[in-house]
PDB file of N, CA and C in Angstrom:
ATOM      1  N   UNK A   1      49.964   7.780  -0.390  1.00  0.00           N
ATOM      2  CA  UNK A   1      50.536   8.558   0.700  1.00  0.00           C
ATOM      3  C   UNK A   1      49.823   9.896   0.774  1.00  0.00           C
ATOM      4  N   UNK A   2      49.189  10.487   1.759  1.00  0.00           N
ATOM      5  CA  UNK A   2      48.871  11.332   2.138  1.00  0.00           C
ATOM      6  C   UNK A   2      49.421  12.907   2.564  1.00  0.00           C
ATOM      7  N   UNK A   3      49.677  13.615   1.946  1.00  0.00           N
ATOM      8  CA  UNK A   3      50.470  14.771   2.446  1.00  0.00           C
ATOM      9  C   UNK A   3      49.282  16.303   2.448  1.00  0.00           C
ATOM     10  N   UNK A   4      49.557  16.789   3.609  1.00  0.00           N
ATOM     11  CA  UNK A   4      48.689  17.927   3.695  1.00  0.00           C
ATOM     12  C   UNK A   4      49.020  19.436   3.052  1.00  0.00           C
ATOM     13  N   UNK A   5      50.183  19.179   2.623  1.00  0.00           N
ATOM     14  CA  UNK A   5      50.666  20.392   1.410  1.00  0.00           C
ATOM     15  C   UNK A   5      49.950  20.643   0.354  1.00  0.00           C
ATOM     16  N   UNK A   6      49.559  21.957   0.259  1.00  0.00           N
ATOM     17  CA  UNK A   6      48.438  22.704  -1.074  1.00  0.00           C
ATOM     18  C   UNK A   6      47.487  23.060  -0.538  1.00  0.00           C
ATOM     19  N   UNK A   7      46.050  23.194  -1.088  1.00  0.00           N
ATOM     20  CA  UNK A   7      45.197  23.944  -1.166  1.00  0.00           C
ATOM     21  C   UNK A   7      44.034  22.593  -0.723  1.00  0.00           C
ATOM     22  N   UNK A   8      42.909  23.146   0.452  1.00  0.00           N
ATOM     23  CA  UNK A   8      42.358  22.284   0.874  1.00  0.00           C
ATOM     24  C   UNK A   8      40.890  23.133   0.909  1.00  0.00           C
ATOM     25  N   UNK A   9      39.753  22.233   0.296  1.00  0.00           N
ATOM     26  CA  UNK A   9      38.070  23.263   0.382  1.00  0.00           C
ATOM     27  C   UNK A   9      37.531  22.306   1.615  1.00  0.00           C
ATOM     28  N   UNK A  10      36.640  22.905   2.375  1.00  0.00           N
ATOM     29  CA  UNK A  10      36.057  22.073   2.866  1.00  0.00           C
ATOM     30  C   UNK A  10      34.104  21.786   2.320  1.00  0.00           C
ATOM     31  N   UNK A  11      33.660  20.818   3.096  1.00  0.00           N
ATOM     32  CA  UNK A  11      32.120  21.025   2.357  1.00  0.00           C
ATOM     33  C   UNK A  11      31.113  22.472   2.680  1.00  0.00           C
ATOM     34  N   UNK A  12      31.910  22.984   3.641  1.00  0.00           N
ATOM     35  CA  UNK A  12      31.479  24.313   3.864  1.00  0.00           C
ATOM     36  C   UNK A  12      31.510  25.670   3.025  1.00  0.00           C
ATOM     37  N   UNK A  13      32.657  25.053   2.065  1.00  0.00           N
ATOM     38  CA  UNK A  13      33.324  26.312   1.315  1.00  0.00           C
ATOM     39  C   UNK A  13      34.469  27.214   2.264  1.00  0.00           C
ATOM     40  N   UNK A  14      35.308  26.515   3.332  1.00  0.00           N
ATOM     41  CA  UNK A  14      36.507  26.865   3.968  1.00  0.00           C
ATOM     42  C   UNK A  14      37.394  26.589   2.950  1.00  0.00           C
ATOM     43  N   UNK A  15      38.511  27.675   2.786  1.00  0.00           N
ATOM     44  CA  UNK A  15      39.520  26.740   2.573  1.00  0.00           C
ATOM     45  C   UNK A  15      41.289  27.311   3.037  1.00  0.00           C
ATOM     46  N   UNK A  16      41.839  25.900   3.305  1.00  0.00           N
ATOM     47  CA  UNK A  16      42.864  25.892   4.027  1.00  0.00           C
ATOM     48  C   UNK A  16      44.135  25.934   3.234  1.00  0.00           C
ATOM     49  N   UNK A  17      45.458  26.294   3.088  1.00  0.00           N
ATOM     50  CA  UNK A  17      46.561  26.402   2.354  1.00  0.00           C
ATOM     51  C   UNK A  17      47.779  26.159   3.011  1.00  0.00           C
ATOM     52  N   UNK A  18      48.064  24.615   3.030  1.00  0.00           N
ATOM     53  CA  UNK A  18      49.258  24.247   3.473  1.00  0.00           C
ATOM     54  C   UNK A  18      50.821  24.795   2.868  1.00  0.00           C
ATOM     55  N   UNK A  19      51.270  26.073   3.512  1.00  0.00           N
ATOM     56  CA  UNK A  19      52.067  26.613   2.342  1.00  0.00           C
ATOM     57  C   UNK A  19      53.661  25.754   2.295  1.00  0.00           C
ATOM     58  N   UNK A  20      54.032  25.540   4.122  1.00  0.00           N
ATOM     59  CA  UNK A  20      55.078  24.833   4.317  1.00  0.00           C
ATOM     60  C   UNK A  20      54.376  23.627   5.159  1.00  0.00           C
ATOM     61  N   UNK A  21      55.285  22.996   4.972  1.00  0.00           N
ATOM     62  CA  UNK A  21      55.417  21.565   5.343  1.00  0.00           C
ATOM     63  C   UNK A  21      56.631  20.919   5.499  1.00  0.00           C
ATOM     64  N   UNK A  22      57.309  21.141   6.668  1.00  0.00           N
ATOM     65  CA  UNK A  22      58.480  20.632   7.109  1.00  0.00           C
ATOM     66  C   UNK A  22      58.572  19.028   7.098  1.00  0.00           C
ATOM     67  N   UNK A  23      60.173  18.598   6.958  1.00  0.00           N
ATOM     68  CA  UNK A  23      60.332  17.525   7.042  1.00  0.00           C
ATOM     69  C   UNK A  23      59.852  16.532   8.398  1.00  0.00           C
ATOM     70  N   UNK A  24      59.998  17.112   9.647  1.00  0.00           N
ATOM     71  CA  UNK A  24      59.572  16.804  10.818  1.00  0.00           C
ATOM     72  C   UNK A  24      58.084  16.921  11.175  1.00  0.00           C
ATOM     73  N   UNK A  25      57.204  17.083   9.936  1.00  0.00           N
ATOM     74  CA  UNK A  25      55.942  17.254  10.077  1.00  0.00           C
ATOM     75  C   UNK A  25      55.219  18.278  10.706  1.00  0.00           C
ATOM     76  N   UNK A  26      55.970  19.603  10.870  1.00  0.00           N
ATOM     77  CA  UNK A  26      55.432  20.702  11.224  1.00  0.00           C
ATOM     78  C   UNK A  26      54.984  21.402  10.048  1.00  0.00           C
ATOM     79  N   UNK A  27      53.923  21.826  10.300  1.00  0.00           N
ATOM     80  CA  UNK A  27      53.350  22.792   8.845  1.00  0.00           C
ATOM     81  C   UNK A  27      52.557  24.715   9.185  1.00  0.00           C
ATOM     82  N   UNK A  28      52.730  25.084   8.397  1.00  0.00           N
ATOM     83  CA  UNK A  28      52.147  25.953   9.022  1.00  0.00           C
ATOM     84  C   UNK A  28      51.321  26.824   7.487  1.00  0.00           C
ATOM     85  N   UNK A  29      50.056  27.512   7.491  1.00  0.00           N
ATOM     86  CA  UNK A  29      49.754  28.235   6.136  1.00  0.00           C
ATOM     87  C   UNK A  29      48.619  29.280   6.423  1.00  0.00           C
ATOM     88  N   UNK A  30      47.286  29.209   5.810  1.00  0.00           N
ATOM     89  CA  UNK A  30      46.871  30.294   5.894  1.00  0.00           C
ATOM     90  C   UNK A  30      45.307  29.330   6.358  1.00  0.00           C
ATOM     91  N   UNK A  31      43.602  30.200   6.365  1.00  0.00           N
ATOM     92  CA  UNK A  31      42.780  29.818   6.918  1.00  0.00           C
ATOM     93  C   UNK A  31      41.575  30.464   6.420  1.00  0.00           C
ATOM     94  N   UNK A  32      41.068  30.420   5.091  1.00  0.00           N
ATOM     95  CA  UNK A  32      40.025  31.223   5.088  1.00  0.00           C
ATOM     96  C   UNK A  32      38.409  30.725   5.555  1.00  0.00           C
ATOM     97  N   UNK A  33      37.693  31.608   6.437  1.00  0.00           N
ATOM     98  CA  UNK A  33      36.258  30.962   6.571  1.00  0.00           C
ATOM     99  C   UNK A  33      35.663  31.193   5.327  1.00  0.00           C
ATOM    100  N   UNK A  34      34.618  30.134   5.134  1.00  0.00           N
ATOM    101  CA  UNK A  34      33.350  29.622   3.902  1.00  0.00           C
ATOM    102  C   UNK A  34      32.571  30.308   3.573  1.00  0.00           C
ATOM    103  N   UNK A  35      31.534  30.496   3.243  1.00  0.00           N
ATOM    104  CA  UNK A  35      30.105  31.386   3.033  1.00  0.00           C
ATOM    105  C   UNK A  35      29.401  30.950   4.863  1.00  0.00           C
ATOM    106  N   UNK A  36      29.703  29.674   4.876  1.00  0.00           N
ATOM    107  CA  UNK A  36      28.812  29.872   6.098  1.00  0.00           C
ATOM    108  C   UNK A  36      29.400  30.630   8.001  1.00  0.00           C
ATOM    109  N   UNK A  37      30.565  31.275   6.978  1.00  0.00           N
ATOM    110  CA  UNK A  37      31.078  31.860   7.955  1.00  0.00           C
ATOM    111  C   UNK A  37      29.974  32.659   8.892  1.00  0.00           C
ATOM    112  N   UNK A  38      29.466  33.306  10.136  1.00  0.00           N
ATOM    113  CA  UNK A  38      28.652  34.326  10.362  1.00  0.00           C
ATOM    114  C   UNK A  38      28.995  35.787  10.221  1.00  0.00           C
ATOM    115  N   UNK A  39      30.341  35.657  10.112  1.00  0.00           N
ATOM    116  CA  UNK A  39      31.007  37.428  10.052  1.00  0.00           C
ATOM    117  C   UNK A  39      31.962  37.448   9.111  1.00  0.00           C
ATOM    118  N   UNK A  40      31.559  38.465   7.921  1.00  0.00           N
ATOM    119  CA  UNK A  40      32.227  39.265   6.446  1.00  0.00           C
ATOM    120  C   UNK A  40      33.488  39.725   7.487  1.00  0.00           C
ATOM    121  N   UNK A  41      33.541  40.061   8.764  1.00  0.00           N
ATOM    122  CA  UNK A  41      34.352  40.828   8.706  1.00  0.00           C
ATOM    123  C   UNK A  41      36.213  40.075   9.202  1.00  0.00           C
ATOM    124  N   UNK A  42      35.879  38.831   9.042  1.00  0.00           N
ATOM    125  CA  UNK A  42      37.513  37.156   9.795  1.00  0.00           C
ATOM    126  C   UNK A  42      37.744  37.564   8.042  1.00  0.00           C
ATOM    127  N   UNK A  43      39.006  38.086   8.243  1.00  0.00           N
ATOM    128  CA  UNK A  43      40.101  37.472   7.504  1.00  0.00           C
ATOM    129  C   UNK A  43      40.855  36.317   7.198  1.00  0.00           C
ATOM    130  N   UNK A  44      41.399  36.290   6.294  1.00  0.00           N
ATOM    131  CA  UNK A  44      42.165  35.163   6.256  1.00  0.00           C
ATOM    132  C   UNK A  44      43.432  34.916   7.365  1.00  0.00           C
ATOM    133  N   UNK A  45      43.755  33.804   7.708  1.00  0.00           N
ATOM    134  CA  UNK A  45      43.881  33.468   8.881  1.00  0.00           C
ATOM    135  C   UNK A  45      45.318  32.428   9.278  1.00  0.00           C
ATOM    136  N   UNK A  46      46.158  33.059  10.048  1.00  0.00           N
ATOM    137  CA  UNK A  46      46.815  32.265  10.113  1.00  0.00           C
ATOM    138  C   UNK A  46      47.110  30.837  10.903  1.00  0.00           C
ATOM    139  N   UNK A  47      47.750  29.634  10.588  1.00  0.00           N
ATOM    140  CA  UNK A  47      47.120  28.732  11.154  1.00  0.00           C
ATOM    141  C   UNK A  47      48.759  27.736  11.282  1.00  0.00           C
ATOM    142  N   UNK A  48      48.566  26.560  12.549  1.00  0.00           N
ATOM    143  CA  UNK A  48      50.071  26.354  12.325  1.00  0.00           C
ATOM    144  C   UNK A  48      49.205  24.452  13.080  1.00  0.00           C
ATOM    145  N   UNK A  49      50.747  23.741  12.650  1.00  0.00           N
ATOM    146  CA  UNK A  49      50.233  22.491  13.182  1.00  0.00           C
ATOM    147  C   UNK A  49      51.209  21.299  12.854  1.00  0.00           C
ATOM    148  N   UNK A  50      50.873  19.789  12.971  1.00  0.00           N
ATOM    149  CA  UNK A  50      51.689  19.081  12.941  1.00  0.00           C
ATOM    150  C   UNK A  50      51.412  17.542  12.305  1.00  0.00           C
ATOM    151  N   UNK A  51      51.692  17.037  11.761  1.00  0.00           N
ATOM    152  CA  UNK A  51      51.501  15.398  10.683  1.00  0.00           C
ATOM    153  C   UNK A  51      52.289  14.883  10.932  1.00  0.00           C
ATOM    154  N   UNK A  52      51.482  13.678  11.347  1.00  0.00           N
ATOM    155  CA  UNK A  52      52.636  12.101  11.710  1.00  0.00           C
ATOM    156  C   UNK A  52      53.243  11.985  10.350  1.00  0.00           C
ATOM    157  N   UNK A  53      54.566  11.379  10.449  1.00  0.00           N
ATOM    158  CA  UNK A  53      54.887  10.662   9.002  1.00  0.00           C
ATOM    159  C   UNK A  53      54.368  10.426   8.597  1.00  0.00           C
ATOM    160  N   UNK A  54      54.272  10.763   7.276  1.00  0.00           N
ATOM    161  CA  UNK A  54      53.526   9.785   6.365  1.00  0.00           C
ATOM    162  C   UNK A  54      54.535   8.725   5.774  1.00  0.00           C
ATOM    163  N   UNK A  55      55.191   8.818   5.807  1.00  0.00           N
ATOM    164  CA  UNK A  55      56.187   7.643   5.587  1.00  0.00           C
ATOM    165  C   UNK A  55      56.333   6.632   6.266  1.00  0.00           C
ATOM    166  N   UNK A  56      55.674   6.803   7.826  1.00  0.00           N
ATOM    167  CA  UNK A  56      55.874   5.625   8.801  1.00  0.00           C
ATOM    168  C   UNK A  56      53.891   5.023   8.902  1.00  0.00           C
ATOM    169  N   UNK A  57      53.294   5.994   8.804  1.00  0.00           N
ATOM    170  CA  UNK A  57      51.640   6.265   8.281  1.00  0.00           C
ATOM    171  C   UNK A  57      50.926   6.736   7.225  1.00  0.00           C
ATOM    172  N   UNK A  58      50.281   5.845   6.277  1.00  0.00           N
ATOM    173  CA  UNK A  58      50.296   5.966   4.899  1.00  0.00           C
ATOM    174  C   UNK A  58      49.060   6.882   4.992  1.00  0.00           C
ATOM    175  N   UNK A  59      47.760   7.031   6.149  1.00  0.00           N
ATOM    176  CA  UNK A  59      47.058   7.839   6.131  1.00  0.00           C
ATOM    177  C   UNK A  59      47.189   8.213   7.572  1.00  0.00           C
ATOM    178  N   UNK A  60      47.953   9.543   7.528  1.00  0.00           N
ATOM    179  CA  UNK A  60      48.647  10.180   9.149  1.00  0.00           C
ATOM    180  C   UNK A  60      47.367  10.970   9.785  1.00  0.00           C
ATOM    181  N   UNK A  61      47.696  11.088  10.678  1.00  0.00           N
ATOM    182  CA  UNK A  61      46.579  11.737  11.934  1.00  0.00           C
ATOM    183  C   UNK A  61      47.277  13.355  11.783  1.00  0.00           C
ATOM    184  N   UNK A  62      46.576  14.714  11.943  1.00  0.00           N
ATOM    185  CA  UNK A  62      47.293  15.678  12.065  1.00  0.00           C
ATOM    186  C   UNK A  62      46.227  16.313  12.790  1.00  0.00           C
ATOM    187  N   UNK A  63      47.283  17.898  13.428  1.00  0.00           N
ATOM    188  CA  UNK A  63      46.404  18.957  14.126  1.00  0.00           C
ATOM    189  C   UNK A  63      47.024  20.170  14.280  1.00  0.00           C
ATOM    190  N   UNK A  64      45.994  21.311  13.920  1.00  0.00           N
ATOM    191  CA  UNK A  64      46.160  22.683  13.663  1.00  0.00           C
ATOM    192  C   UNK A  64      45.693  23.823  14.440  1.00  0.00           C
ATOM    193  N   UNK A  65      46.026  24.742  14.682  1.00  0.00           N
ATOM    194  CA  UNK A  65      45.430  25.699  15.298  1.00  0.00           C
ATOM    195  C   UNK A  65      45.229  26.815  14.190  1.00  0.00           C
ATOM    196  N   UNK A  66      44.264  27.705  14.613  1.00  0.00           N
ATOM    197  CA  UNK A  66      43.901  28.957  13.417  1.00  0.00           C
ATOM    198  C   UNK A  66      43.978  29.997  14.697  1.00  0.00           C
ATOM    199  N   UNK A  67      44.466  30.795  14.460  1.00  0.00           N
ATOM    200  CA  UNK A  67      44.590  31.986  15.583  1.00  0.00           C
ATOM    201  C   UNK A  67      43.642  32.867  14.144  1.00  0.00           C
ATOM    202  N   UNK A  68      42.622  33.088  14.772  1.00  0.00           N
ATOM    203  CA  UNK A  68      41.599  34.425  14.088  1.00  0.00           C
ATOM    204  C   UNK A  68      42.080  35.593  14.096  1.00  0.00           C
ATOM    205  N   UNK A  69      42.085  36.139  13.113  1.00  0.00           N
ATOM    206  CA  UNK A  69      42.014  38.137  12.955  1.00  0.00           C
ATOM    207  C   UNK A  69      41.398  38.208  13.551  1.00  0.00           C
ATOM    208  N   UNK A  70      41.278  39.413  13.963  1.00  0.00           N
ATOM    209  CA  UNK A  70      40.115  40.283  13.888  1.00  0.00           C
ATOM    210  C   UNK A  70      39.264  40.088  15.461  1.00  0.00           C
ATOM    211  N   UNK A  71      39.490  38.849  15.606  1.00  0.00           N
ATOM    212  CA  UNK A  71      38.569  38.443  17.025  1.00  0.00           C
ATOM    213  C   UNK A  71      39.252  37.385  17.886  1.00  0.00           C
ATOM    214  N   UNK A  72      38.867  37.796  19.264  1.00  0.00           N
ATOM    215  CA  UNK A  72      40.022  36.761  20.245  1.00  0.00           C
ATOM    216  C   UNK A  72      39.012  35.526  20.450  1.00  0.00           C
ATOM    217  N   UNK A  73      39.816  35.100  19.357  1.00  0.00           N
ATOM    218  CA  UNK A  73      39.131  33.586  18.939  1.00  0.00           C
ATOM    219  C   UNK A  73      40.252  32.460  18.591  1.00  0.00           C
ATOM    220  N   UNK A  74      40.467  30.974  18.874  1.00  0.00           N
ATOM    221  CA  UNK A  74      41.466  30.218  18.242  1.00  0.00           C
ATOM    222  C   UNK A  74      40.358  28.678  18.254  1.00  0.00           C
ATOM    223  N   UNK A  75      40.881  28.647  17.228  1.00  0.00           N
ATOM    224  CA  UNK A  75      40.344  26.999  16.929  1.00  0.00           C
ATOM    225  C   UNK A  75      41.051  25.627  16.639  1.00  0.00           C
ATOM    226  N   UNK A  76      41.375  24.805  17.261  1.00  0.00           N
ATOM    227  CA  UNK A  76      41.829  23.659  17.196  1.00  0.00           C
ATOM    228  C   UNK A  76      40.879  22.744  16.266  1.00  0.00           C
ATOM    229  N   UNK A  77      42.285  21.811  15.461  1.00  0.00           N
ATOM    230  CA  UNK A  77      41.435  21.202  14.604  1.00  0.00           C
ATOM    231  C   UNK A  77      41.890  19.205  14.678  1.00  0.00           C
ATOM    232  N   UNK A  78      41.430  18.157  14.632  1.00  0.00           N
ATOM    233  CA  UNK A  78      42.206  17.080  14.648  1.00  0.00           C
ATOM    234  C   UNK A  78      41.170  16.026  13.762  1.00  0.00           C
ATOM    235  N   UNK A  79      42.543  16.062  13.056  1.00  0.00           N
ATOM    236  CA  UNK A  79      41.764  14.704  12.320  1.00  0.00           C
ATOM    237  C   UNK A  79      42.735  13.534  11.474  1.00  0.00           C
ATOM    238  N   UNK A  80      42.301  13.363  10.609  1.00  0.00           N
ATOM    239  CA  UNK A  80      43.369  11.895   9.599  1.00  0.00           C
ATOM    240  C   UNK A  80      42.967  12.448   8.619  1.00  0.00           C
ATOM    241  N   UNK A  81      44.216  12.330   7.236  1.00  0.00           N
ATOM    242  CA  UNK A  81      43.884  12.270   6.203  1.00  0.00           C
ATOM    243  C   UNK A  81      43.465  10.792   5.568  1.00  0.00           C
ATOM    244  N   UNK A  82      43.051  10.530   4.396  1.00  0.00           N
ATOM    245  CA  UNK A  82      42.553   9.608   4.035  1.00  0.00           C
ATOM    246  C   UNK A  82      42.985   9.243   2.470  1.00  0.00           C
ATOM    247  N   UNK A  83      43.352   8.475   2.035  1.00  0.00           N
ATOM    248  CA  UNK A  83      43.587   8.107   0.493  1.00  0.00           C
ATOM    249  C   UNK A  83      42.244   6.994   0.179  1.00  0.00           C
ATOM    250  N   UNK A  84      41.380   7.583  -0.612  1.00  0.00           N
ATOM    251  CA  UNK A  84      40.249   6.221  -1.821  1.00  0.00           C
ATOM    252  C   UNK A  84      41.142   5.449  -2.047  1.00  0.00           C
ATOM    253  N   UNK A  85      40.504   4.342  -2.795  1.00  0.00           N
ATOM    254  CA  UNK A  85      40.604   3.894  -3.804  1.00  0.00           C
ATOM    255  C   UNK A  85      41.166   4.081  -5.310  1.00  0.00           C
ATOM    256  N   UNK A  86      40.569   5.573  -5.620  1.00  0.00           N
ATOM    257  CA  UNK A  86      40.823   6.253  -6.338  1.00  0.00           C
ATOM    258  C   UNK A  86      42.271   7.283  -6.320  1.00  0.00           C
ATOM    259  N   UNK A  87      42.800   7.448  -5.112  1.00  0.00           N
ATOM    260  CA  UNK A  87      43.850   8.068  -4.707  1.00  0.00           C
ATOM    261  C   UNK A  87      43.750   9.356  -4.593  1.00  0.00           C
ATOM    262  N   UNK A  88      42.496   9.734  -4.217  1.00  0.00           N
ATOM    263  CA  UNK A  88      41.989  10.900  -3.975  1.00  0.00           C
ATOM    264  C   UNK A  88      41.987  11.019  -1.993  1.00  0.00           C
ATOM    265  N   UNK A  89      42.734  12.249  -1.990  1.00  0.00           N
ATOM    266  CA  UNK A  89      43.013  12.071  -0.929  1.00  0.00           C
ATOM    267  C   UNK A  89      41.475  13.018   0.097  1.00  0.00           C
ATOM    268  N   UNK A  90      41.407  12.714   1.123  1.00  0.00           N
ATOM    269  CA  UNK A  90      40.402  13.673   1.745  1.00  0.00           C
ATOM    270  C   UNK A  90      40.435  13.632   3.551  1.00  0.00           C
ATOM    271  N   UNK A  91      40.271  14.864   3.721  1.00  0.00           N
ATOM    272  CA  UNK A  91      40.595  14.877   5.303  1.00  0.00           C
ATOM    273  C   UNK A  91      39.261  15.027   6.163  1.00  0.00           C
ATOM    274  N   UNK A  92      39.405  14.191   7.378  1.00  0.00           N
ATOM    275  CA  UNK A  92      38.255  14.374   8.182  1.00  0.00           C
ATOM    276  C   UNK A  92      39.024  14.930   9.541  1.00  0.00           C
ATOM    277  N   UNK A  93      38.068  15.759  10.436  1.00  0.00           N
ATOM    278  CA  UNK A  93      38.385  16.505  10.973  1.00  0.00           C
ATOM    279  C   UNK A  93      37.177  17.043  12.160  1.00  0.00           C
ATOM    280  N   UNK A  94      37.708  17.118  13.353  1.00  0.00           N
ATOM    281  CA  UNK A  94      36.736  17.761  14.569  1.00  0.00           C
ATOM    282  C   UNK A  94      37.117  18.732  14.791  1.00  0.00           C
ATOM    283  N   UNK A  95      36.797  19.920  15.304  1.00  0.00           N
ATOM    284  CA  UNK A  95      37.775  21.261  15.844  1.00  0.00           C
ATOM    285  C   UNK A  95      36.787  21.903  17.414  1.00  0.00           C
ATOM    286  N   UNK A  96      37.422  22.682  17.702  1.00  0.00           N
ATOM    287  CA  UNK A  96      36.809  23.416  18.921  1.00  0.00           C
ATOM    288  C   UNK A  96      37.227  24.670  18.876  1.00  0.00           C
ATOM    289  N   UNK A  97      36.021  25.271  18.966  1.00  0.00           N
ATOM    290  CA  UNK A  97      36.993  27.197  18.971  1.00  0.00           C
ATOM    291  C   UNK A  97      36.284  27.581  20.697  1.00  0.00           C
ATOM    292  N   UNK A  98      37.383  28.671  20.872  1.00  0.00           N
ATOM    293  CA  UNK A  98      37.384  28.800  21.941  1.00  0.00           C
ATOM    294  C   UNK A  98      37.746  30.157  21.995  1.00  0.00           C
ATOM    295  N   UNK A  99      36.663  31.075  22.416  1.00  0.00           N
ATOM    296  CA  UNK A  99      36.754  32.138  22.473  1.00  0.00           C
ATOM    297  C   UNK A  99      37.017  33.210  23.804  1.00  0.00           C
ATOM    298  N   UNK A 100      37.937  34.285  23.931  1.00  0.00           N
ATOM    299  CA  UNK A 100      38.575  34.942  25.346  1.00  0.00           C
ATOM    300  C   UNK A 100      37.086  34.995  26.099  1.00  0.00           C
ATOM    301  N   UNK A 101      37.080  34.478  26.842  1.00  0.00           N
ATOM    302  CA  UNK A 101      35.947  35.005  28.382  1.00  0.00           C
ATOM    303  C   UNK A 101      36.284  36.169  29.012  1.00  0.00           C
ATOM    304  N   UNK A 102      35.526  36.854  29.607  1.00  0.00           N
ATOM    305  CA  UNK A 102      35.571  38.327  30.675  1.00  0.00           C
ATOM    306  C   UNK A 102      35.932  38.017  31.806  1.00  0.00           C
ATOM    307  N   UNK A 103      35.499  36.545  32.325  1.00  0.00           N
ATOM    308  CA  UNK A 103      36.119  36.180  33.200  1.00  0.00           C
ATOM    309  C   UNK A 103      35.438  35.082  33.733  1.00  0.00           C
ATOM    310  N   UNK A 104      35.810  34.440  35.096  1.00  0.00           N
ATOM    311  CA  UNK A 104      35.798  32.896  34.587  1.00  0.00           C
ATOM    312  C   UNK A 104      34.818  32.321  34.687  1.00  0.00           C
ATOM    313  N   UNK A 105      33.357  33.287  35.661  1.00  0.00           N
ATOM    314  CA  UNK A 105      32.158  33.002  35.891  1.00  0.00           C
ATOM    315  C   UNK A 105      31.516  33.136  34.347  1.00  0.00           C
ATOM    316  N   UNK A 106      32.577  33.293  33.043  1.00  0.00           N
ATOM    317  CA  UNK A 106      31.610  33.424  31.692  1.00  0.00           C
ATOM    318  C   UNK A 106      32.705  32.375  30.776  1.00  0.00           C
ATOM    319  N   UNK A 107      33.093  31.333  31.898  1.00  0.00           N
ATOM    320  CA  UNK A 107      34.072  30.602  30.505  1.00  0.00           C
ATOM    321  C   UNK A 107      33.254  29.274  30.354  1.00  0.00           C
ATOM    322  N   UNK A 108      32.154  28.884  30.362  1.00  0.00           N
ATOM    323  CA  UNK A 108      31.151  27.646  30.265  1.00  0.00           C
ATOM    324  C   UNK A 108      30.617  28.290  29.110  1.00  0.00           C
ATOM    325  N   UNK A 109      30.808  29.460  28.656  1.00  0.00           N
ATOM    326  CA  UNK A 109      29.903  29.776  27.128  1.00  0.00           C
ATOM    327  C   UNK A 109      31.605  29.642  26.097  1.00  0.00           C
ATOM    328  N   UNK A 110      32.458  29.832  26.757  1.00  0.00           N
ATOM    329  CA  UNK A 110      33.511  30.045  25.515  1.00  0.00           C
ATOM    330  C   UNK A 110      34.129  29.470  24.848  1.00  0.00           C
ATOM    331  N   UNK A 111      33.871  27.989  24.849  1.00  0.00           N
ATOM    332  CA  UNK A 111      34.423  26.932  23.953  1.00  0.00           C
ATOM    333  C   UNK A 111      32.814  26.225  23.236  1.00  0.00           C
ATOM    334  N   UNK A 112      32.939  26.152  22.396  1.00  0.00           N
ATOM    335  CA  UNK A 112      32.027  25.535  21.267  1.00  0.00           C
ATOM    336  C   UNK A 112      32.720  24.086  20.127  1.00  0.00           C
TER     337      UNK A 112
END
């Protein structure tokens, strides 16, 4: 069974901290960027989101948002967790950040 509660690295050197995890599969925790972050200056980050049962889905689908410090920036994240063989659990994941435009003749640069 798969649960997204605790402490999560990514291969980037991100890492994520599921602090709560509601029964209804709402979660919400913290967001730090990796080394390959581009800017020393993103804090750690708060981030909120939601997991199918895992009780009804032994490896559930989930998705998060990170609202950024520091910069009007938010990133959506979606993916499945996964259980080996080994019972090592590991999450895969797509995201999109999407950053405030000046206005709307500049919003074709603001999602990545």
């Amino acid at each position: 069974q798969c649960l997204l509660s605790g402490s999560w690295r990514s291969d980037t050197g991100c890492r994520m901290v599921i602090s709560v995890l509601s029964k209804d599969g709402s979660f919400s925790g913290s967001y730090l960027p990796g080394p390959a972050a581009d800017n020393s200056k993103i804090l750690t980050s708060p981030l909120e989101g939601s997991q199918q049962d895992a009780g009804l889905v032994p490896q559930p689908t989930f998705s998060f948002t990170v609202r950024w410090r520091l910069r009007a920036q938010m990133t959506a994240f979606l993916g499945q967790c996964y259980v080996g063989t080994n019972g090592e659990e590991t999450l895969h994941a797509l995201w999109l950040l999407r950053e405030a435009a000046d206005s709307p003749a500049e919003d074709w640069k603001s999602t990545r």
